[in-house]
C-alpha atoms as a PDB file:
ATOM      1  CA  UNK A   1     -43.943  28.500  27.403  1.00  0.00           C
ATOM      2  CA  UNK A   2     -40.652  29.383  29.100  1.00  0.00           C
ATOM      3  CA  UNK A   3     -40.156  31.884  31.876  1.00  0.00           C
ATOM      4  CA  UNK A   4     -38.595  35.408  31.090  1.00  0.00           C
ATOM      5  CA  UNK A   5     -35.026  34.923  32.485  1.00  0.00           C
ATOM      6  CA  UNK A   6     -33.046  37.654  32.791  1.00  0.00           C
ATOM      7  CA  UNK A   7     -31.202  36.816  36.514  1.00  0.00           C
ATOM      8  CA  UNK A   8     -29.987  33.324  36.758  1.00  0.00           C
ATOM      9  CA  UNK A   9     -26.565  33.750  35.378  1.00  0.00           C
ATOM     10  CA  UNK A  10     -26.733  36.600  37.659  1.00  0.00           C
ATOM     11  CA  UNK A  11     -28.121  34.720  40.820  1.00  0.00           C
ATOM     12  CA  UNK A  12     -25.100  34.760  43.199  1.00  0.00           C
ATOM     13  CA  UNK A  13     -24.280  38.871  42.660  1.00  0.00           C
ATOM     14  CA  UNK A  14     -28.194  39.225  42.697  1.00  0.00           C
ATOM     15  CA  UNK A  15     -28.221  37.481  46.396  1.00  0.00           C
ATOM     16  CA  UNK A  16     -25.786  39.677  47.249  1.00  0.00           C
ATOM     17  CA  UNK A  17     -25.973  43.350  45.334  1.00  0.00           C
ATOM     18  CA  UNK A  18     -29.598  43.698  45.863  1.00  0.00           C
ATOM     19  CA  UNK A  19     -30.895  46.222  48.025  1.00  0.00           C
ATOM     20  CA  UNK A  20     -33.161  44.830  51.295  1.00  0.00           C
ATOM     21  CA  UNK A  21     -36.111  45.865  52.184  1.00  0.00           C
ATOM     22  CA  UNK A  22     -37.284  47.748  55.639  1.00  0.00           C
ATOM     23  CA  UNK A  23     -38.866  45.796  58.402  1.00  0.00           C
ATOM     24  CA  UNK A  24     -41.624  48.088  58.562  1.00  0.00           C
ATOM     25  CA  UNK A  25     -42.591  47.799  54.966  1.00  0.00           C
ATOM     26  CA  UNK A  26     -43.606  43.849  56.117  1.00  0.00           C
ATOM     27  CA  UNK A  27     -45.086  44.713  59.606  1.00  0.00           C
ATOM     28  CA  UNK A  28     -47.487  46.920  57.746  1.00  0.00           C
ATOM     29  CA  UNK A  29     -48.372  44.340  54.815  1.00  0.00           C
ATOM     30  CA  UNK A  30     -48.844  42.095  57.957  1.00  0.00           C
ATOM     31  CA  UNK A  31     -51.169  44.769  59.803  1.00  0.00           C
ATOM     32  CA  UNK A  32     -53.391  44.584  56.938  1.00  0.00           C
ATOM     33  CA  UNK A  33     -54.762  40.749  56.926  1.00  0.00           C
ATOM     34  CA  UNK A  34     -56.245  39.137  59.660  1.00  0.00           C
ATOM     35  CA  UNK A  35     -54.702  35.705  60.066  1.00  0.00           C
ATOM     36  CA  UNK A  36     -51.265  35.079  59.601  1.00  0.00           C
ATOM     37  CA  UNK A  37     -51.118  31.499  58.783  1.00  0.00           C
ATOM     38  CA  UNK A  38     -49.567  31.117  55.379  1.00  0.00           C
ATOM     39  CA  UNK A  39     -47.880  33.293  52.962  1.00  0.00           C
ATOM     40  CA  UNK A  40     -47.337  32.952  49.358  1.00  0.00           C
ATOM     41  CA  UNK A  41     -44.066  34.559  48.014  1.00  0.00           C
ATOM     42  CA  UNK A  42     -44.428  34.348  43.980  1.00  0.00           C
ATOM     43  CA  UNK A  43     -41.081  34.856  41.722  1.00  0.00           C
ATOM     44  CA  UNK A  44     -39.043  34.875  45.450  1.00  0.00           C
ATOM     45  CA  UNK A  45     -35.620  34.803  43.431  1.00  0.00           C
ATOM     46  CA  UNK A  46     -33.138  34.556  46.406  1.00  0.00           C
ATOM     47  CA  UNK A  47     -36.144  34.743  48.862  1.00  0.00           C
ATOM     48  CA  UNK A  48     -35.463  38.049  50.181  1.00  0.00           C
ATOM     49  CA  UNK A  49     -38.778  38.986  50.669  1.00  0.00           C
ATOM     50  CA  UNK A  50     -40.046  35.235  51.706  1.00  0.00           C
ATOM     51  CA  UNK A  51     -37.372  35.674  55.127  1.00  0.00           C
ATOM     52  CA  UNK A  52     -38.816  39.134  56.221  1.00  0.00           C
ATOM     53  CA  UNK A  53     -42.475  37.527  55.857  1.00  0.00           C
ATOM     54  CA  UNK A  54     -41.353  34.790  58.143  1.00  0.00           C
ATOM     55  CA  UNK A  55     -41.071  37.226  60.677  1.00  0.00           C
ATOM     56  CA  UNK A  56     -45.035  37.559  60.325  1.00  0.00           C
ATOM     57  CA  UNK A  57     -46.355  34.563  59.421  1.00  0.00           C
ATOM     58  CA  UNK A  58     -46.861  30.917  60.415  1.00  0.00           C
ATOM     59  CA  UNK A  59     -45.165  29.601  57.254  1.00  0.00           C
ATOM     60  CA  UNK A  60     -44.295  31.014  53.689  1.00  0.00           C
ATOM     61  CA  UNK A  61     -44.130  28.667  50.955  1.00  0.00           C
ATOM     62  CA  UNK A  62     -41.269  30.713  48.223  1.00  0.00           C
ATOM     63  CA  UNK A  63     -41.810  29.849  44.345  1.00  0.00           C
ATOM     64  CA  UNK A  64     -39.413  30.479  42.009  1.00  0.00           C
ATOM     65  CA  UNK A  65     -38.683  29.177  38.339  1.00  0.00           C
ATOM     66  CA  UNK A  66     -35.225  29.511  38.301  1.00  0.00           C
ATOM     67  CA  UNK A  67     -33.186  26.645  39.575  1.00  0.00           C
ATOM     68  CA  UNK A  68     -29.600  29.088  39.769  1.00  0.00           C
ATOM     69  CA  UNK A  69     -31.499  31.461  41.981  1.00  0.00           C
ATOM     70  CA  UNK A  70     -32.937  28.801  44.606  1.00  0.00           C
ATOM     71  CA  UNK A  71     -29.852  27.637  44.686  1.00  0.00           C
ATOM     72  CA  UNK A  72     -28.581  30.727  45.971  1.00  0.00           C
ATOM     73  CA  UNK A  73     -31.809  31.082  48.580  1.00  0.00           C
ATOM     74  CA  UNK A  74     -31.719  31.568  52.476  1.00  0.00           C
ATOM     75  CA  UNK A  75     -32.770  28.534  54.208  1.00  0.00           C
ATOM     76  CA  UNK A  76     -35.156  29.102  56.956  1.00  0.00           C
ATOM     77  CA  UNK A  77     -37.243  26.662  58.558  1.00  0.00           C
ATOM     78  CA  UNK A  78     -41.100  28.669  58.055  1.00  0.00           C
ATOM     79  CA  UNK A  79     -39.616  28.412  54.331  1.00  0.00           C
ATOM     80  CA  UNK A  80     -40.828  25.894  51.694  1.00  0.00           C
ATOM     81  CA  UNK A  81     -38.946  26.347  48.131  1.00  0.00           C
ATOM     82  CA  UNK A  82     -40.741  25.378  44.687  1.00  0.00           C
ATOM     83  CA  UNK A  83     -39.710  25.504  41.643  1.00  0.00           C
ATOM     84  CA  UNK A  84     -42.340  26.718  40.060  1.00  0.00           C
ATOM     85  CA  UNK A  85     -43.274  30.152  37.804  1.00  0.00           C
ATOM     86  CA  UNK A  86     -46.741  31.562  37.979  1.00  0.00           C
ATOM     87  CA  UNK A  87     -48.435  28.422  40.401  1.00  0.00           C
ATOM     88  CA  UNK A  88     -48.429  27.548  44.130  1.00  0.00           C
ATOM     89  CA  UNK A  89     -48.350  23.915  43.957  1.00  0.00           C
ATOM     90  CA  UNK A  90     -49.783  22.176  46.279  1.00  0.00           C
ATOM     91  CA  UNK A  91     -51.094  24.917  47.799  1.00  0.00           C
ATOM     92  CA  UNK A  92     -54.632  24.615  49.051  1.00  0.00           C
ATOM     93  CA  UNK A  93     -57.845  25.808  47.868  1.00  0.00           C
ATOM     94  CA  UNK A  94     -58.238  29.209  50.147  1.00  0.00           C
ATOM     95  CA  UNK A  95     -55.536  28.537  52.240  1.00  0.00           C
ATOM     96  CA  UNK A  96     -53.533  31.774  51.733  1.00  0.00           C
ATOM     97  CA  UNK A  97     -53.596  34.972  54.056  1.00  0.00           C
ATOM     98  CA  UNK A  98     -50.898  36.886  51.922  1.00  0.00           C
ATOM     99  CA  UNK A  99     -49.909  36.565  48.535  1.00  0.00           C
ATOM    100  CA  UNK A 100     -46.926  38.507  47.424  1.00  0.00           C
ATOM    101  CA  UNK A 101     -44.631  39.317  44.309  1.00  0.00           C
ATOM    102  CA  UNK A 102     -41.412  41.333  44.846  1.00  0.00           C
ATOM    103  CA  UNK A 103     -39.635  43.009  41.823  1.00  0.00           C
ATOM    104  CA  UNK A 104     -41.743  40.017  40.062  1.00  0.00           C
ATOM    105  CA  UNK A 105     -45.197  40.765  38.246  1.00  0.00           C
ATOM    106  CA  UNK A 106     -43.997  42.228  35.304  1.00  0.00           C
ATOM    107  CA  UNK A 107     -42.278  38.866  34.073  1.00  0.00           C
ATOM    108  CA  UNK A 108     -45.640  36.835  34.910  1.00  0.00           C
ATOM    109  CA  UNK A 109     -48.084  35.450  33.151  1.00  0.00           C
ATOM    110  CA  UNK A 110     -50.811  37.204  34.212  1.00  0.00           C
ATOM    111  CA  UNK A 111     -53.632  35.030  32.860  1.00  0.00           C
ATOM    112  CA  UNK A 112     -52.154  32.060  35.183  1.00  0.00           C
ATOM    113  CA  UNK A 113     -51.183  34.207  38.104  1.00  0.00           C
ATOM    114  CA  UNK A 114     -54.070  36.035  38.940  1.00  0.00           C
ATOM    115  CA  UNK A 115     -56.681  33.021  38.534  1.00  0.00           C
ATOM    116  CA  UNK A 116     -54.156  31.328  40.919  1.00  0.00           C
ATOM    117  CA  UNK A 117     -54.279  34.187  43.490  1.00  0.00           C
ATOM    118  CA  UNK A 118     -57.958  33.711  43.619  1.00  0.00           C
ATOM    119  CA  UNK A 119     -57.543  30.414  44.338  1.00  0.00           C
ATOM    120  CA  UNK A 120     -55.423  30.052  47.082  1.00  0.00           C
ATOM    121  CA  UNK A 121     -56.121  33.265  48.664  1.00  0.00           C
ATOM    122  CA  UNK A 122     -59.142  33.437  51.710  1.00  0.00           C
ATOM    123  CA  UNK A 123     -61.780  35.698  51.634  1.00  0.00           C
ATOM    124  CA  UNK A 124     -60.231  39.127  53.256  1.00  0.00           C
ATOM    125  CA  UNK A 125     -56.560  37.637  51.903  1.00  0.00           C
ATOM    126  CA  UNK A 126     -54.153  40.165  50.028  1.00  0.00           C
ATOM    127  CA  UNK A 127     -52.301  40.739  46.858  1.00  0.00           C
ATOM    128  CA  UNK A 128     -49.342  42.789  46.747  1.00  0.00           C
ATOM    129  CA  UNK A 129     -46.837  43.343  44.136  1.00  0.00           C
ATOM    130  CA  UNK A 130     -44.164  45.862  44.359  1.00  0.00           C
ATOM    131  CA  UNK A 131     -40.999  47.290  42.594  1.00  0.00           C
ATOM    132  CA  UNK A 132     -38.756  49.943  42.767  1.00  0.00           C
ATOM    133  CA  UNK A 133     -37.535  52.300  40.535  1.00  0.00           C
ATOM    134  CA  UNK A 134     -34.052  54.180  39.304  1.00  0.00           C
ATOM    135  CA  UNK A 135     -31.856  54.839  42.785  1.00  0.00           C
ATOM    136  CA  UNK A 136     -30.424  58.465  43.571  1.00  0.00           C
ATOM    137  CA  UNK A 137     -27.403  58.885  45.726  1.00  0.00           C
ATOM    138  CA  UNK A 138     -26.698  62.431  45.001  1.00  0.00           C
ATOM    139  CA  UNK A 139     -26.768  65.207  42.207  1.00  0.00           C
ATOM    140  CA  UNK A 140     -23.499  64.241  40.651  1.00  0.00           C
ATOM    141  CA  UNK A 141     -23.886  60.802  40.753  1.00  0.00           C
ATOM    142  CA  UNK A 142     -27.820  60.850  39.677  1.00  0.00           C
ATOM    143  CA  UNK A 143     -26.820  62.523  36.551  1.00  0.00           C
ATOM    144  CA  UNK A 144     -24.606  60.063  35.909  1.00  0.00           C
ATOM    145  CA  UNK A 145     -26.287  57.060  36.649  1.00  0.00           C
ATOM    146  CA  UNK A 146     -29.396  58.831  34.412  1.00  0.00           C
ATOM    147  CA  UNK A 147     -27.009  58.650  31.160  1.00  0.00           C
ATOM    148  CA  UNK A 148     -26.226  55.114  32.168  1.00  0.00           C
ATOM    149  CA  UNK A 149     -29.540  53.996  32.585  1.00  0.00           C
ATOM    150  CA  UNK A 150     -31.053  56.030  29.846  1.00  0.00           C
ATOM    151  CA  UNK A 151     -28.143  56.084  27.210  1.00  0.00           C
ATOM    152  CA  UNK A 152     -25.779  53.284  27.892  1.00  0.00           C
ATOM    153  CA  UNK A 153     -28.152  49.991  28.780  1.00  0.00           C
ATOM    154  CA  UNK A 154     -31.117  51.923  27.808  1.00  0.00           C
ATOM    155  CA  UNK A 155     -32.189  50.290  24.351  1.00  0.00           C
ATOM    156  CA  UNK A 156     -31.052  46.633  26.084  1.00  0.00           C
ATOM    157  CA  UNK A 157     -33.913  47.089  28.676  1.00  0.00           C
ATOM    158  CA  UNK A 158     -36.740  44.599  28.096  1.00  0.00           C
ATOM    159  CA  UNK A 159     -40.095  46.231  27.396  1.00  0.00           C
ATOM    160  CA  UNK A 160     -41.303  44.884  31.144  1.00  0.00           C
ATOM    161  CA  UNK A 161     -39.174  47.412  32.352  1.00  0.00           C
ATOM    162  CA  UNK A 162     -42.300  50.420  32.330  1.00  0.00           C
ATOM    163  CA  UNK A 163     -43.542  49.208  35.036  1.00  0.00           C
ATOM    164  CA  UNK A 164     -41.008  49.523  37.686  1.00  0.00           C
ATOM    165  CA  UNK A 165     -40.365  52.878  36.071  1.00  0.00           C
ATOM    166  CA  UNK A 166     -44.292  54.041  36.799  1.00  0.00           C
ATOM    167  CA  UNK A 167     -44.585  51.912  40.171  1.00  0.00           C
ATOM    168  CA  UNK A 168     -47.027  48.990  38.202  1.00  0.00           C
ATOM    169  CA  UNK A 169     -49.686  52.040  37.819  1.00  0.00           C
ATOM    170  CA  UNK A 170     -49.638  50.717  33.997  1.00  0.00           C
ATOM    171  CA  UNK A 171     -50.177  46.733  35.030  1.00  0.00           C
ATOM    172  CA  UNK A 172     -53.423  44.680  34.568  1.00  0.00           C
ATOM    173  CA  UNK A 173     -54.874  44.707  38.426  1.00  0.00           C
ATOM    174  CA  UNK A 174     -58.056  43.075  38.039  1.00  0.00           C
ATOM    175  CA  UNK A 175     -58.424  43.567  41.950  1.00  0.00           C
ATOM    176  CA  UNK A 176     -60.180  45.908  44.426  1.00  0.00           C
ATOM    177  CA  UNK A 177     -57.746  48.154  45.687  1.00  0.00           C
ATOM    178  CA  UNK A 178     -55.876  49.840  48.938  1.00  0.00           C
ATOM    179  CA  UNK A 179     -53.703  52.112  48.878  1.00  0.00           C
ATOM    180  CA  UNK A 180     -49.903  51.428  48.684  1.00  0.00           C
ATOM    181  CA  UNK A 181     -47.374  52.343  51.414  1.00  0.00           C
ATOM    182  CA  UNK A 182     -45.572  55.704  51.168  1.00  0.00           C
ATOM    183  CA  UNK A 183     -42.292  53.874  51.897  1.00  0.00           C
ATOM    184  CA  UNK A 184     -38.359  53.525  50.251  1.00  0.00           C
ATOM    185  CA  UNK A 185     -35.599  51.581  50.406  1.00  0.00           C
ATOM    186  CA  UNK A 186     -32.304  53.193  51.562  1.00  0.00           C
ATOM    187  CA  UNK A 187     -29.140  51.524  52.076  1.00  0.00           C
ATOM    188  CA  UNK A 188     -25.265  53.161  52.792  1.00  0.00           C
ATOM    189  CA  UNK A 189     -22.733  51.904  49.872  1.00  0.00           C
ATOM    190  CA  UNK A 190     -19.849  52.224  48.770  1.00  0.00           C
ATOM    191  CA  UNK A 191     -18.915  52.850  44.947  1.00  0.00           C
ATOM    192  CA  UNK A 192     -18.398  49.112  44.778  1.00  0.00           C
ATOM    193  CA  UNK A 193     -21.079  47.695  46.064  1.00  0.00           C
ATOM    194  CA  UNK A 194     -23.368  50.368  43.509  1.00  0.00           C
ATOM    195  CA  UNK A 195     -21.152  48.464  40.682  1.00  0.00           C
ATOM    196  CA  UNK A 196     -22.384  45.316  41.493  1.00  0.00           C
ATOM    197  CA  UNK A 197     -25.772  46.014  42.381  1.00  0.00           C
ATOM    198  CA  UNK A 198     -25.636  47.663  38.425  1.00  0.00           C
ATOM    199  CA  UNK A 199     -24.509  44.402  37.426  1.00  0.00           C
ATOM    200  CA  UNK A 200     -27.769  42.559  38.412  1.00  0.00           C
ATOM    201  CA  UNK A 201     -29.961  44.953  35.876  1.00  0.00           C
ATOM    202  CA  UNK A 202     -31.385  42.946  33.165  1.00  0.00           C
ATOM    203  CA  UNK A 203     -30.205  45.604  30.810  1.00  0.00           C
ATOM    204  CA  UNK A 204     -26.360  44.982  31.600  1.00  0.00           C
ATOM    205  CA  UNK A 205     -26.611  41.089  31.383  1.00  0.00           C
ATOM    206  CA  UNK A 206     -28.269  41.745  27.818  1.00  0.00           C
ATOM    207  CA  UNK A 207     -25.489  44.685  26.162  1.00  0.00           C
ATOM    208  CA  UNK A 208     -22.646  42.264  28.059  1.00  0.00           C
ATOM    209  CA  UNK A 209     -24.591  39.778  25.560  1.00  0.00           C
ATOM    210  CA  UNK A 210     -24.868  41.393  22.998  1.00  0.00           C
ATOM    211  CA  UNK A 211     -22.106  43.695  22.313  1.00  0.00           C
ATOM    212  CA  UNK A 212     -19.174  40.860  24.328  1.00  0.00           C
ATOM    213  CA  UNK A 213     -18.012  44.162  26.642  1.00  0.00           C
ATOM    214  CA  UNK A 214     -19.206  44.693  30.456  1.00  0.00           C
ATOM    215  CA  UNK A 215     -20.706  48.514  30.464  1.00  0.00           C
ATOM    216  CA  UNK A 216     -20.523  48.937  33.801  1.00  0.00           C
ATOM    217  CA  UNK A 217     -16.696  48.472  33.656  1.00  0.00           C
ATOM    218  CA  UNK A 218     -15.903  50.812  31.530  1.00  0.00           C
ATOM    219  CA  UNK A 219     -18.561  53.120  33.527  1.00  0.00           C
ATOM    220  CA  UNK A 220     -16.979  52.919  36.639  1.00  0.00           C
ATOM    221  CA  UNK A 221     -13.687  54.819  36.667  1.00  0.00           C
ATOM    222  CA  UNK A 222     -16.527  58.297  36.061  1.00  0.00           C
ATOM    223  CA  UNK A 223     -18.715  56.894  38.889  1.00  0.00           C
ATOM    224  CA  UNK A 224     -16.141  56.449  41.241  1.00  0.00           C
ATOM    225  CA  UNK A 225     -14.827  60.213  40.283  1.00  0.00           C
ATOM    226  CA  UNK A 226     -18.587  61.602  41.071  1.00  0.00           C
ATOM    227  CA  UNK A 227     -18.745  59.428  44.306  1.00  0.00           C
ATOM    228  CA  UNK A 228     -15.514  60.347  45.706  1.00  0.00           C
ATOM    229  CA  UNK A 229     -15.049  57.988  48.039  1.00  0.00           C
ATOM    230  CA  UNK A 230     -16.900  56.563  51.602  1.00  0.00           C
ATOM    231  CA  UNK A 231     -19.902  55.184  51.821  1.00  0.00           C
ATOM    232  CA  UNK A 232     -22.768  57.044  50.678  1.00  0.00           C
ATOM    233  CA  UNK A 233     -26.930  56.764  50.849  1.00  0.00           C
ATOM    234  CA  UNK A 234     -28.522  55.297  47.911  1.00  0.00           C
ATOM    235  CA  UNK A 235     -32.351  55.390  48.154  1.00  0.00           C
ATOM    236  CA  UNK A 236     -35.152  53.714  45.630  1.00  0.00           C
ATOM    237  CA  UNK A 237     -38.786  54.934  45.367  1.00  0.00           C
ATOM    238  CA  UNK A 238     -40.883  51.589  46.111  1.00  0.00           C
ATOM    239  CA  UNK A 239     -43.950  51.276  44.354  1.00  0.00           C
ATOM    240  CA  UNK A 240     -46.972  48.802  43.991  1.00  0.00           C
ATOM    241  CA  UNK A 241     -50.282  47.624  44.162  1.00  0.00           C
ATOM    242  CA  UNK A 242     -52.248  46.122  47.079  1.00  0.00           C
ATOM    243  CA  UNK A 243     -55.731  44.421  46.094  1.00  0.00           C
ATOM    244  CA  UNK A 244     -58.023  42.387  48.459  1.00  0.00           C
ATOM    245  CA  UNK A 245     -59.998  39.283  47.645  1.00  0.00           C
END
């Protein structure tokens, strides 16, 4: 059975347009396991989340089934790229002090992934998947990007798409859990750099697809009357779950 891609012929603007994650966010997924040997990063796309966990760990092996986007992912030497969907190859029996899935989970198969968290992770060892939800930068530009997402790409959204909307409180978690950081991304944009982050949704690579016209193109020239210019704050709610072994 083939993966769910919706990103590789997006891989390069993904790399780029995607919003990073705070420092703190990893310190305190860190603060919660008691060795710091090896970390698993499942579905690591670009491996975004793989080079903050290198700042915590002894070494991070990164899997990812789509060729395009580990060809766009940051070398780093505590990194080992796989190719590889919902399996850690090679990865020892209870080896594993952190497993994590970033904007991931909802395009796994969660009958292979979750027997293969219990295997590699060590008694103690941690699960966490997280995603993040619609961004707001202002009233103006919240309504706007509402219609968008609701009206515009809204039918083109695949049906995974519920759970980054409700934080994965709707996904299968057969694991006992923690509770989840309070935390959010924020990051100061410009118009542009909103445009091509829009261009990474799944929903815009599908209506491009299907209809043969880019939405966000012809959604811009409104946008960048609402924005007005500058750069401005654009913040996402992060959500997720955290289960121990």
């Amino acid at each position: 059975m083939g993966f769910k891609d919706h990103f590789s012929s997006k891989a390069a603007i993904y790399a780029k347009a995607r919003p990073g994650y705070p420092a703190a966010f990893f310190a305190e997924l860190a603060g919660l396991v008691p060795r710091h040997s090896l970390a698993w990063d499942c579905g690591s796309g670009n491996g975004q989340a793989a080079v903050s966990l290198a700042a915590h760990f002894d070494r991070i092996v990164a899997t990812e089934p789509s060729a395009a986007q580990l060809a766009e992912a940051v070398a780093h030497p505590k990194i080992t790229y796989l190719q590889s969907a919902e399996l850690a190859t090679g990865v020892a029996d209870g080896s594993v002090d952190l497993v994590t899935a970033a904007c991931a989970a909802h395009w796994f198969d969660l009958a292979v992934f979750y027997p293969e968290v219990r295997r590699v992770l060590r008694p103690g060892g941690l699960l966490a998947v997280w995603n993040y939800g619609l961004c707001t930068v202002n009233p103006a530009v919240d309504q706007l990007l509402d219609k968008f997402y609701r009206e515009t790409v809204g039918p083109y959204w695949p049906p995974e798409r519920k759970h980054a909307e409700t934080g994965y409180r709707l996904l299968e978690f057969p694991f006992p859990e923690i509770p989840f950081p309070s935390i959010h991304l924020a990051a100061e944009w410009t118009v542009e750099d909103l445009a091509a982050y829009l261009h990474t949704w799944s929903a815009v690579t599908r209506y491009t697809n299907a209809i043969g016209v880019d939405p966000v193109a012809g959604f811009l020239p409104e946008l960048q009357h609402a924005w007005g210019g500058g750069r401005r704050q654009v913040v996402w709610p992060l959500g997720g779950r955290l289960g121990r072994l």
